[in-house]
N, C-alpha and C. Protein backbone atom coordinates (compact mmCIF):
# COMPACT_ATOMS: atom_id res chain seq x y z
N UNK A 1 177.30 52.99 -94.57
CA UNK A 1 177.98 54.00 -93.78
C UNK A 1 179.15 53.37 -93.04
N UNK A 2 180.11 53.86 -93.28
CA UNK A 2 181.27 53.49 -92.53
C UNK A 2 181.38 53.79 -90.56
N UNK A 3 180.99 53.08 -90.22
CA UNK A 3 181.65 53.30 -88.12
C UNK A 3 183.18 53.68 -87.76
N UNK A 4 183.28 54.73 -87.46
CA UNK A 4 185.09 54.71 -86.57
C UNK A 4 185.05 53.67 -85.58
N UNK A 5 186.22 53.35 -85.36
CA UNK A 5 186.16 52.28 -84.22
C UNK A 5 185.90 52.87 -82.71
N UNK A 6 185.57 52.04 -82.44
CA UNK A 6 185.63 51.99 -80.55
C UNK A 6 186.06 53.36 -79.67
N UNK A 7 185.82 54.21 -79.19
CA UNK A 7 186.60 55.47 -78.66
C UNK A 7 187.26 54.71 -78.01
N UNK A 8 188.73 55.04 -77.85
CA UNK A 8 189.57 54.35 -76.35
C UNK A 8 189.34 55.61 -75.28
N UNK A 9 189.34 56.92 -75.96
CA UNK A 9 189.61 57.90 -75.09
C UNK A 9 188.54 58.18 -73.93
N UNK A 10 188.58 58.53 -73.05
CA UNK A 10 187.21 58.92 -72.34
C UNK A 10 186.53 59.93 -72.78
N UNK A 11 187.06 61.43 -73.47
CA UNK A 11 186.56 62.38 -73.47
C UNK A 11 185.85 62.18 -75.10
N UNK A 12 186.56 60.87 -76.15
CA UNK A 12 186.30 60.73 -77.13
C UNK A 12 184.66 60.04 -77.28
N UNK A 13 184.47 59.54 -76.10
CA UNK A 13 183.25 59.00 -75.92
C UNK A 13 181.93 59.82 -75.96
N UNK A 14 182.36 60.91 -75.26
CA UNK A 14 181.10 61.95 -75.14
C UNK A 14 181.02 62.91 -76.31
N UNK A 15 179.58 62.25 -76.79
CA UNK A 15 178.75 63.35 -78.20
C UNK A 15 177.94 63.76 -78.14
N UNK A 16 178.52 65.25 -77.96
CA UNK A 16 177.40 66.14 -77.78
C UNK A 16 176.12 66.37 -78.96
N UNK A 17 176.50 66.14 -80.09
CA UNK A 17 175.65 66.21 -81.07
C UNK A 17 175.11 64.73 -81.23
N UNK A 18 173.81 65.02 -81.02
CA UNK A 18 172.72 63.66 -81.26
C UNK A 18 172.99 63.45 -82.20
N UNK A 19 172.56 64.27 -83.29
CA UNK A 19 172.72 63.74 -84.79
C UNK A 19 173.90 62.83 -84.75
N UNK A 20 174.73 63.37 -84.83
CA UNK A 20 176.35 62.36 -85.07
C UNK A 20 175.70 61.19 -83.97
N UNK A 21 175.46 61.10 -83.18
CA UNK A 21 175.81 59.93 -82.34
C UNK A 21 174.24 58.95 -83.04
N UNK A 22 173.57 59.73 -83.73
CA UNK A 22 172.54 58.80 -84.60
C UNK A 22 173.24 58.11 -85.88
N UNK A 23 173.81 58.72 -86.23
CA UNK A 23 174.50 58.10 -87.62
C UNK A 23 175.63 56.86 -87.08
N UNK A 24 175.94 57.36 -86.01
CA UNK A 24 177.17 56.13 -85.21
C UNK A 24 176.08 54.76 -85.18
N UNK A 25 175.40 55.33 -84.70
CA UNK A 25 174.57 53.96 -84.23
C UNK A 25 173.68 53.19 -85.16
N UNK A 26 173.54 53.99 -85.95
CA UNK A 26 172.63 53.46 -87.24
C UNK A 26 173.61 52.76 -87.97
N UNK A 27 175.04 53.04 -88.15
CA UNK A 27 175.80 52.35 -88.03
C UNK A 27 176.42 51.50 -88.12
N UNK A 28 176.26 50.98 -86.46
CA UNK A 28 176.31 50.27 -85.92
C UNK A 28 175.28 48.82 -85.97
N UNK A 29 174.33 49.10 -86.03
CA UNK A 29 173.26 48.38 -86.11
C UNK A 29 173.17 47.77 -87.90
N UNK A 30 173.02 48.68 -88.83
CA UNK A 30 173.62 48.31 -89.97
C UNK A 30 174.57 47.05 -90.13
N UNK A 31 175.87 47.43 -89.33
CA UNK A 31 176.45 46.03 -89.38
C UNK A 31 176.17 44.87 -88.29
N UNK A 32 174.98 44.92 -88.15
CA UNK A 32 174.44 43.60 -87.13
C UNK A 32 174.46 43.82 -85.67
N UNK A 33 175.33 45.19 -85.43
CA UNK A 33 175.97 45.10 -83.99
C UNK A 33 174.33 45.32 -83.41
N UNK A 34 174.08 44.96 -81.64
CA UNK A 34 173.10 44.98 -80.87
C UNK A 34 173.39 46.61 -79.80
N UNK A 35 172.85 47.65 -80.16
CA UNK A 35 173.05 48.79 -79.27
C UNK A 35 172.10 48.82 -78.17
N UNK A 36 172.56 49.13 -77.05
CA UNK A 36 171.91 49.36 -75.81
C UNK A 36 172.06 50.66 -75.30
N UNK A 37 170.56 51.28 -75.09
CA UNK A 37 170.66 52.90 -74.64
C UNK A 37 169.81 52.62 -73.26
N UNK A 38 171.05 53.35 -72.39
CA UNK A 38 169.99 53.65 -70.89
C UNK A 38 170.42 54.79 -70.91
N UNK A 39 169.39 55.64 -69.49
CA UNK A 39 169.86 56.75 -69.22
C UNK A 39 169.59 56.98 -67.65
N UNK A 40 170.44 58.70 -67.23
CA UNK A 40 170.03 58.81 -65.82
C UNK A 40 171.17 59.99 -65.61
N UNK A 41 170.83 60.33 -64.43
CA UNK A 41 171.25 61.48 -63.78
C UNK A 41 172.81 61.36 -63.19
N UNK A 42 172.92 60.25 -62.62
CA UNK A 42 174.16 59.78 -62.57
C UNK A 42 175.40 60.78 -61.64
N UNK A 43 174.50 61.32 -60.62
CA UNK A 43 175.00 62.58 -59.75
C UNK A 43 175.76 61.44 -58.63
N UNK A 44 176.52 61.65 -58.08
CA UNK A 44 177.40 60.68 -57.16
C UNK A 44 177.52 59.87 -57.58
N UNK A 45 177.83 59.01 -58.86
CA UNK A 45 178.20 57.72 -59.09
C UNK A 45 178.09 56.68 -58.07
N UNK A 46 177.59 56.05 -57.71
CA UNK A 46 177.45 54.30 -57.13
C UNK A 46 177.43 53.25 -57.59
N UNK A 47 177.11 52.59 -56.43
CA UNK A 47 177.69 51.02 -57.22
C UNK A 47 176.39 50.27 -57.34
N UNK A 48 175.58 50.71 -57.15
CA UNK A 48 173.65 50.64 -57.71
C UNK A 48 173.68 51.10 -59.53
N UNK A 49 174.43 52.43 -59.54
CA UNK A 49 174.67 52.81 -60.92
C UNK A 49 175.19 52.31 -62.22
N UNK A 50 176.96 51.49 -61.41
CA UNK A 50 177.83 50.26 -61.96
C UNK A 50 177.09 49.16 -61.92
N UNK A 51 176.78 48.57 -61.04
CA UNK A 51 175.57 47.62 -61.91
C UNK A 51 175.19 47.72 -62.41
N UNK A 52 174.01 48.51 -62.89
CA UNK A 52 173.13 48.50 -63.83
C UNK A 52 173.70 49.13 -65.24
N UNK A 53 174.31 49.88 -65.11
CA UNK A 53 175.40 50.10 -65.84
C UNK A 53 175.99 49.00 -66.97
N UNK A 54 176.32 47.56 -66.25
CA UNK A 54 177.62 47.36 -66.46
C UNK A 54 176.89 45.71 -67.10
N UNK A 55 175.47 45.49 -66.20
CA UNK A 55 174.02 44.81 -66.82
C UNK A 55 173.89 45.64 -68.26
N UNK A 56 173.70 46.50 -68.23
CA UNK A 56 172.97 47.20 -69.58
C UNK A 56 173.80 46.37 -70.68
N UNK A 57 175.44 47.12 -70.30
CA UNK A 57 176.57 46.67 -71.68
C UNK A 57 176.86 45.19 -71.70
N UNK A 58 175.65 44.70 -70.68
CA UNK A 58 176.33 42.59 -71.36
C UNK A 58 175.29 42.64 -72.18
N UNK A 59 174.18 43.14 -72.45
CA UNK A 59 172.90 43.13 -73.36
C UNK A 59 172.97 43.31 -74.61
N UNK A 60 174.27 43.62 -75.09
CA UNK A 60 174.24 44.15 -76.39
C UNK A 60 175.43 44.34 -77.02
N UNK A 61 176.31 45.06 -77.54
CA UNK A 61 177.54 45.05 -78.01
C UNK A 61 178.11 46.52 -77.91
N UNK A 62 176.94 47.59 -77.95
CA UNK A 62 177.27 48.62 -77.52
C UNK A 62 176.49 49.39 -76.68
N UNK A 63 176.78 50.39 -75.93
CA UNK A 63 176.14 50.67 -74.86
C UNK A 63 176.41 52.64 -74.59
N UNK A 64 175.32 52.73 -74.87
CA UNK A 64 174.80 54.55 -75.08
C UNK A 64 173.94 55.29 -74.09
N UNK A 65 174.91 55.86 -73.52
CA UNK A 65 173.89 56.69 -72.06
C UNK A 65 173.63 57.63 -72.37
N UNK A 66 172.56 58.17 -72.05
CA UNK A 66 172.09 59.36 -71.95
C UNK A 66 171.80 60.10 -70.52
N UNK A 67 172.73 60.49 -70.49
CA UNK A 67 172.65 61.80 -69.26
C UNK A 67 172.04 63.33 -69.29
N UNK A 68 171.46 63.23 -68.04
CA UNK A 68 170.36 64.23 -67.60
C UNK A 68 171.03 65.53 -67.78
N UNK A 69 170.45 66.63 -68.47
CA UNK A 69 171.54 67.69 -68.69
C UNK A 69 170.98 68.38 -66.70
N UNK A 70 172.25 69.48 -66.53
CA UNK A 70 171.94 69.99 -65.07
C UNK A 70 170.73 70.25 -64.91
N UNK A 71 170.22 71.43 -66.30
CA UNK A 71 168.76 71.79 -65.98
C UNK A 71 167.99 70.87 -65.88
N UNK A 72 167.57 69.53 -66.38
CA UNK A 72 166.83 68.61 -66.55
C UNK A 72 166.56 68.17 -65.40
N UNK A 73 167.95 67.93 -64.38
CA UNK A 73 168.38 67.25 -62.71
C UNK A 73 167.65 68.03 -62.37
N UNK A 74 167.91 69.42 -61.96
CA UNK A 74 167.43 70.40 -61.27
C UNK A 74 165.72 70.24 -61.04
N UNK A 75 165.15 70.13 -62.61
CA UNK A 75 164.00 70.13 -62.63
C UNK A 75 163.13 68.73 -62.14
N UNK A 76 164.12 67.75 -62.05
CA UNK A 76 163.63 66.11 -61.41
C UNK A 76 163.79 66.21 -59.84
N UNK A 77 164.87 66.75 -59.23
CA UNK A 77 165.49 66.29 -58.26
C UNK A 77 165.15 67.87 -57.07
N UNK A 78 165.49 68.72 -57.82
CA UNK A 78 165.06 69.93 -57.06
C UNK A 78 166.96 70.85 -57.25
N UNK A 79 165.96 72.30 -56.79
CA UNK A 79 167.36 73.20 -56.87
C UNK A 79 168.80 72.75 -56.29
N UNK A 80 169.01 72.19 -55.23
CA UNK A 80 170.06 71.59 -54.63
C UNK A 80 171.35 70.02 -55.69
N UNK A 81 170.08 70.33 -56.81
CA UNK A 81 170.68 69.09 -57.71
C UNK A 81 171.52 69.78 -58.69
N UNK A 82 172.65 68.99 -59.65
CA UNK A 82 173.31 68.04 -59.17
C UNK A 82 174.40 68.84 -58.45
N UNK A 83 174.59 67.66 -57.94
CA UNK A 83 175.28 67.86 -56.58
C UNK A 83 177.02 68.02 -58.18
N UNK A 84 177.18 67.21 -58.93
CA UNK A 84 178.21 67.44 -59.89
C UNK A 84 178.07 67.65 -61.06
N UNK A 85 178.88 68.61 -62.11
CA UNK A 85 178.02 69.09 -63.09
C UNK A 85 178.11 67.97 -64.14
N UNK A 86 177.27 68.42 -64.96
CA UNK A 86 176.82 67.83 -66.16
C UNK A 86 178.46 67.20 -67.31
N UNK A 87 179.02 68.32 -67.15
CA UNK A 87 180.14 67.66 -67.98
C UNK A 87 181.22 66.85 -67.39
N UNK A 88 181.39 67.13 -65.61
CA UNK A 88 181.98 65.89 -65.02
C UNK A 88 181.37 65.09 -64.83
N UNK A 89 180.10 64.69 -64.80
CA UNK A 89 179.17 63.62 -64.60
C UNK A 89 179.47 62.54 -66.28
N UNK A 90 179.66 62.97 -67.26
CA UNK A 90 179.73 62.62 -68.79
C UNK A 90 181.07 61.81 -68.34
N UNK A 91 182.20 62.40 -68.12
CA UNK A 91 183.34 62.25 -67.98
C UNK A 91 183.32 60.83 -67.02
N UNK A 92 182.90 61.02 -65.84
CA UNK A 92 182.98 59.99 -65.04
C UNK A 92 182.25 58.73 -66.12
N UNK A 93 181.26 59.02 -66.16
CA UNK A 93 180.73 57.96 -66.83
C UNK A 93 181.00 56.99 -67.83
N UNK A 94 181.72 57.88 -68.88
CA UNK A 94 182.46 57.74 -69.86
C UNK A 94 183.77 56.90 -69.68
N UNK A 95 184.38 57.21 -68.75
CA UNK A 95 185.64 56.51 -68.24
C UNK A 95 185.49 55.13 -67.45
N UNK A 96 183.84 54.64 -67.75
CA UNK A 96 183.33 53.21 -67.21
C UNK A 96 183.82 52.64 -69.17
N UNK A 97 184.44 51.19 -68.95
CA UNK A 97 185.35 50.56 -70.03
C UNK A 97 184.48 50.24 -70.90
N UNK A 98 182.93 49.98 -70.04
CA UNK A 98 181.82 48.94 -71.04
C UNK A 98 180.85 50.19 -71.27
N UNK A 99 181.18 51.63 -70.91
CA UNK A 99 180.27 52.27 -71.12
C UNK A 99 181.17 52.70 -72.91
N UNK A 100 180.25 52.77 -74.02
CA UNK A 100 180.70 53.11 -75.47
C UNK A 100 180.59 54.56 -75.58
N UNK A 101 179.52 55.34 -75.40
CA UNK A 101 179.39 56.42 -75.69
C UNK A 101 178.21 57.12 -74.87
N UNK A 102 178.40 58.44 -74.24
CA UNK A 102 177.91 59.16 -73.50
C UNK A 102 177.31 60.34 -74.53
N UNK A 103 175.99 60.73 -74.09
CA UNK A 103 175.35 62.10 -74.75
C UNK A 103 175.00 62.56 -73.80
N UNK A 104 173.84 63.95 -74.07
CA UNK A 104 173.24 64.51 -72.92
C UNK A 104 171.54 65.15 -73.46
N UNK A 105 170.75 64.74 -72.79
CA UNK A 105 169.28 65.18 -73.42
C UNK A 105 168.97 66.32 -71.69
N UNK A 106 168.20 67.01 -72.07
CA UNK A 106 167.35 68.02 -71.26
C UNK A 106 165.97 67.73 -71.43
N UNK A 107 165.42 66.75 -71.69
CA UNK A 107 164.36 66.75 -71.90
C UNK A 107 163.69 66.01 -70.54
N UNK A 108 162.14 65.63 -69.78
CA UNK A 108 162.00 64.89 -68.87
C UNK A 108 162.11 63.54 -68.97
N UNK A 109 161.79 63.29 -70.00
CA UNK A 109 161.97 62.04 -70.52
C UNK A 109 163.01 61.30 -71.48
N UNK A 110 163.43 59.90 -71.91
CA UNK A 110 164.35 60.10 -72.82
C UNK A 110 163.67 59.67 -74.12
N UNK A 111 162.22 59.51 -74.41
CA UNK A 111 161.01 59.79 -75.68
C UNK A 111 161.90 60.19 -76.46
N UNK A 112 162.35 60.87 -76.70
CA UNK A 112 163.15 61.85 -77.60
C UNK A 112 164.46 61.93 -78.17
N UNK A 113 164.96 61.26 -78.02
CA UNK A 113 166.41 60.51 -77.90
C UNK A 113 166.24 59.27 -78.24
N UNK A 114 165.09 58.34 -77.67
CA UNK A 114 165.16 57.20 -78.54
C UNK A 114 164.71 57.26 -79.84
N UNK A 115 163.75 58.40 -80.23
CA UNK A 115 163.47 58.63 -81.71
C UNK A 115 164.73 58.65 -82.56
N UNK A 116 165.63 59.75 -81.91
CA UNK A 116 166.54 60.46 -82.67
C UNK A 116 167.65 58.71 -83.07
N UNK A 117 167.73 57.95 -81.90
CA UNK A 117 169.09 57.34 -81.55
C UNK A 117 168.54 55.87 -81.99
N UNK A 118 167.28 55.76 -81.90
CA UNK A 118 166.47 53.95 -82.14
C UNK A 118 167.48 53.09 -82.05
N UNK A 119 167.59 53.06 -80.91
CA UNK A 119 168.94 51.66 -80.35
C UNK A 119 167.52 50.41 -80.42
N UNK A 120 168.33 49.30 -80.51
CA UNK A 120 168.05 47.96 -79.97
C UNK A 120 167.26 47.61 -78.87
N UNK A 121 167.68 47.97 -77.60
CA UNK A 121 167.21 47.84 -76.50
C UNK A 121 166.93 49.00 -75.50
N UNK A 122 166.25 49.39 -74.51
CA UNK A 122 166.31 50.10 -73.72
C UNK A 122 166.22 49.49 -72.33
N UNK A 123 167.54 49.99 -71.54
CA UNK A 123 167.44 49.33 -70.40
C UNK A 123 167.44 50.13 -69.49
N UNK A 124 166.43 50.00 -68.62
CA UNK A 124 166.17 50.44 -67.33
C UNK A 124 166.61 50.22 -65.92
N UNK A 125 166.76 50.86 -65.11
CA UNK A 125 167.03 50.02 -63.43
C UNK A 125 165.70 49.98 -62.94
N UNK A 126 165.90 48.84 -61.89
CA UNK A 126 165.08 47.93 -60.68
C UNK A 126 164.13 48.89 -60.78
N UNK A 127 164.33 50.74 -60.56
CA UNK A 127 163.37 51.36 -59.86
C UNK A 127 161.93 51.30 -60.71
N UNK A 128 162.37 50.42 -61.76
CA UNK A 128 160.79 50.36 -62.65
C UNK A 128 160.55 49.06 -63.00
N UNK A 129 159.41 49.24 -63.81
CA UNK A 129 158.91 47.71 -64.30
C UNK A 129 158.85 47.93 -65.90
N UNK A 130 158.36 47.05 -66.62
CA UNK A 130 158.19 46.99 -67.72
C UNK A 130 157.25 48.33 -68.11
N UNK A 131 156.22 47.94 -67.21
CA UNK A 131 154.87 49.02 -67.37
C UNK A 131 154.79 50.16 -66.94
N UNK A 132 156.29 50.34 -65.90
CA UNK A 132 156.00 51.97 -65.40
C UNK A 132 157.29 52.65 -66.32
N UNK A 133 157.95 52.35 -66.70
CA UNK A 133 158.60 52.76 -67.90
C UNK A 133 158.56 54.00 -68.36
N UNK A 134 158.71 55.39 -68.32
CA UNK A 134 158.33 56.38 -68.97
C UNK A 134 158.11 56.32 -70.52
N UNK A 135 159.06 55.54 -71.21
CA UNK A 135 159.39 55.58 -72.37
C UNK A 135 158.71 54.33 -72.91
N UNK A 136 157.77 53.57 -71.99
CA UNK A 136 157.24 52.59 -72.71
C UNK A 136 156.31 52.91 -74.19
N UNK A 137 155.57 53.66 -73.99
CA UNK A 137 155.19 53.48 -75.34
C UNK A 137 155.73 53.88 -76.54
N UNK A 138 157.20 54.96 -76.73
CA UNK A 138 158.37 55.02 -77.90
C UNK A 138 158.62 54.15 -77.47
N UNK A 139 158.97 53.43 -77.30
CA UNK A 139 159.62 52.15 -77.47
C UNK A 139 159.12 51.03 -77.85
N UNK A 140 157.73 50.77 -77.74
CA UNK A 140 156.54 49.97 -78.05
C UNK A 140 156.42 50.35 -79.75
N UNK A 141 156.62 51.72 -79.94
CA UNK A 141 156.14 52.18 -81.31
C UNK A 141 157.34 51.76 -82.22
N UNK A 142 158.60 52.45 -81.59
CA UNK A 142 160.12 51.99 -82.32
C UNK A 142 160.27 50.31 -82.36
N UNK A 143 160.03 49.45 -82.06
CA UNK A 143 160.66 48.66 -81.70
C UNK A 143 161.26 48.07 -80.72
N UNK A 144 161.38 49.08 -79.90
CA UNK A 144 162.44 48.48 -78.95
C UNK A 144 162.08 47.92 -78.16
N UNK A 145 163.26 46.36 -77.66
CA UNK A 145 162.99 46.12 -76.59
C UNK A 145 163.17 47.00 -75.47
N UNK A 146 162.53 46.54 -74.52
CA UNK A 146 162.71 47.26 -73.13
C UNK A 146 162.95 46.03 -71.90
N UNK A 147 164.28 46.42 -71.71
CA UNK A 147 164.96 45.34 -70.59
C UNK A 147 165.57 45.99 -69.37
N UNK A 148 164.67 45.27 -67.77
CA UNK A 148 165.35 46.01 -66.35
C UNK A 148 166.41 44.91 -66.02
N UNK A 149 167.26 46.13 -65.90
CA UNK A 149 168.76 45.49 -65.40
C UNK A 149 169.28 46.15 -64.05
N UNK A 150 170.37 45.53 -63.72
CA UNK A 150 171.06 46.09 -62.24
C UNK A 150 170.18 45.35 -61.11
N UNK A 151 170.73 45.34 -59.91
CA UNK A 151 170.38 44.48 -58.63
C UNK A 151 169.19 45.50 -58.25
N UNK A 152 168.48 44.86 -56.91
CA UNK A 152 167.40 45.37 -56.67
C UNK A 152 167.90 47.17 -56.25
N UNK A 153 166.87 48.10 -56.25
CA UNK A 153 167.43 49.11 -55.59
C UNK A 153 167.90 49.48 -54.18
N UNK A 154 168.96 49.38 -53.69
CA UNK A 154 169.37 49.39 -52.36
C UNK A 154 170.51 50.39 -52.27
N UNK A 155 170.73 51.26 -53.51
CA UNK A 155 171.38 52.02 -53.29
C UNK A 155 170.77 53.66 -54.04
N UNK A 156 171.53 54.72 -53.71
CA UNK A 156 170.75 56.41 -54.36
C UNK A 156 172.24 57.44 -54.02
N UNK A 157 171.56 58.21 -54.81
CA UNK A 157 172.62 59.15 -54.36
C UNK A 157 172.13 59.86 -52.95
N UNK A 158 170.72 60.11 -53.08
CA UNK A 158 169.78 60.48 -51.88
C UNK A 158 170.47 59.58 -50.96
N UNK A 159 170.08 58.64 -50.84
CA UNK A 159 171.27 57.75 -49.09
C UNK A 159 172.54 58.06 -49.45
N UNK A 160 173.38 58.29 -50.11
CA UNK A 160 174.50 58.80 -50.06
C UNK A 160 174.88 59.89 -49.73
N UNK A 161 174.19 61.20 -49.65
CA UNK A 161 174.09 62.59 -49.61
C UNK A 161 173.75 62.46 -47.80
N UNK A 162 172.73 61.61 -47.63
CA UNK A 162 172.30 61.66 -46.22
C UNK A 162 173.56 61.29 -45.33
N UNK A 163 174.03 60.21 -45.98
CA UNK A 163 175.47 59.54 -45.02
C UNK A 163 176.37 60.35 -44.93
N UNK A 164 176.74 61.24 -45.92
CA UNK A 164 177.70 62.00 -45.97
C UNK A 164 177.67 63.71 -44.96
N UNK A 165 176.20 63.52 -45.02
CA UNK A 165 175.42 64.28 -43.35
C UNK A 165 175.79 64.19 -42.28
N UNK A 166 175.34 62.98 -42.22
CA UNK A 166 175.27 62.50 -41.27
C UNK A 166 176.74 62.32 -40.60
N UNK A 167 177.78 62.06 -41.24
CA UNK A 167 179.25 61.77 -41.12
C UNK A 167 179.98 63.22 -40.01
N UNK A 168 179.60 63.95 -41.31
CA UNK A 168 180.02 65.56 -41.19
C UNK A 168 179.71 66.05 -39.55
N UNK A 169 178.18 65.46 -39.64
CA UNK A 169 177.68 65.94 -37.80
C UNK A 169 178.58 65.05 -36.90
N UNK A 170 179.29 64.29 -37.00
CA UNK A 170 179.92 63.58 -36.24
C UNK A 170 181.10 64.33 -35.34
């Protein structure tokens, strides 16, 4: 199977169709390359996020997020979520240099997406371990490694939302 090269564009990055972004990566992997899939909600962007983020894409050669569709947030985080929608959240993300390609799952978990997408690695942030993992056992079954990246957790959008409270009452 032939790979297009590299998106330069930001908006070229985000695929909405799994399928296509399975054949990219199969790919990819085909020709030796190492793919790395994390995922997350990714509502206020931080620099807890860019880390781990930016950890994920030294792991591998390419690097595939999967973002929380709104309903999905809503249903993790509560009605007040996300605070930004789903397709500016892609966008922002997308426009990170080491991020390769952005999708979007609705599902609670990303089980389902790594079936479809069977990257290389799956990387997680601090907020877990090997063993609390949602996706540990697809990933145990696929193959995949499973690697935590990004600095300890010391940052959220939750403390960010509060500060920005807190500011306002000032």
């Amino acid at each position: 199977m032939s790979v297009k090269p590299r998106p330069k564009k930001t908006k070229e990055k985000i695929i909405k169709n799994r399928g296509i972004l399975a054949q990219i990566v199969a790919g990819l992997r085909s020709q030796g390359k190492v793919v790395v899939f994390t995922n997350g909600c990714f509502d206020l962007l931080h620099v807890g996020h860019i880390r781990a983020l930016e950890d994920a894409a030294s792991r591998g050669d390419f690097l595939v997020v999967g973002l929380n569709t709104d309903k999905s947030v809503q249903r993790l985080k509560g009605k007040s979520h996300p605070i930004v929608p789903q397709d500016e959240r892609a966008e922002v993300v997308a426009a990170l240099e080491f991020v390769d390609y952005v999708t979007f799952f609705e599902e609670d978990t990303a089980d389902e997406i790594l079936q479809e997408l069977q990257p290389d690695i799956l990387a997680k942030g601090q907020d877990y371990t090997e063993k609390t993992v949602p996706e540990r056992n697809t990933a145990q079954e696929l193959g995949i490694r499973i690697l935590i990246v990004g600095d300890k957790k010391k940052h959220s959008t939750k403390d960010l939302i509060q500060r920005i409270r807190r500011r306002k009452n000032l």
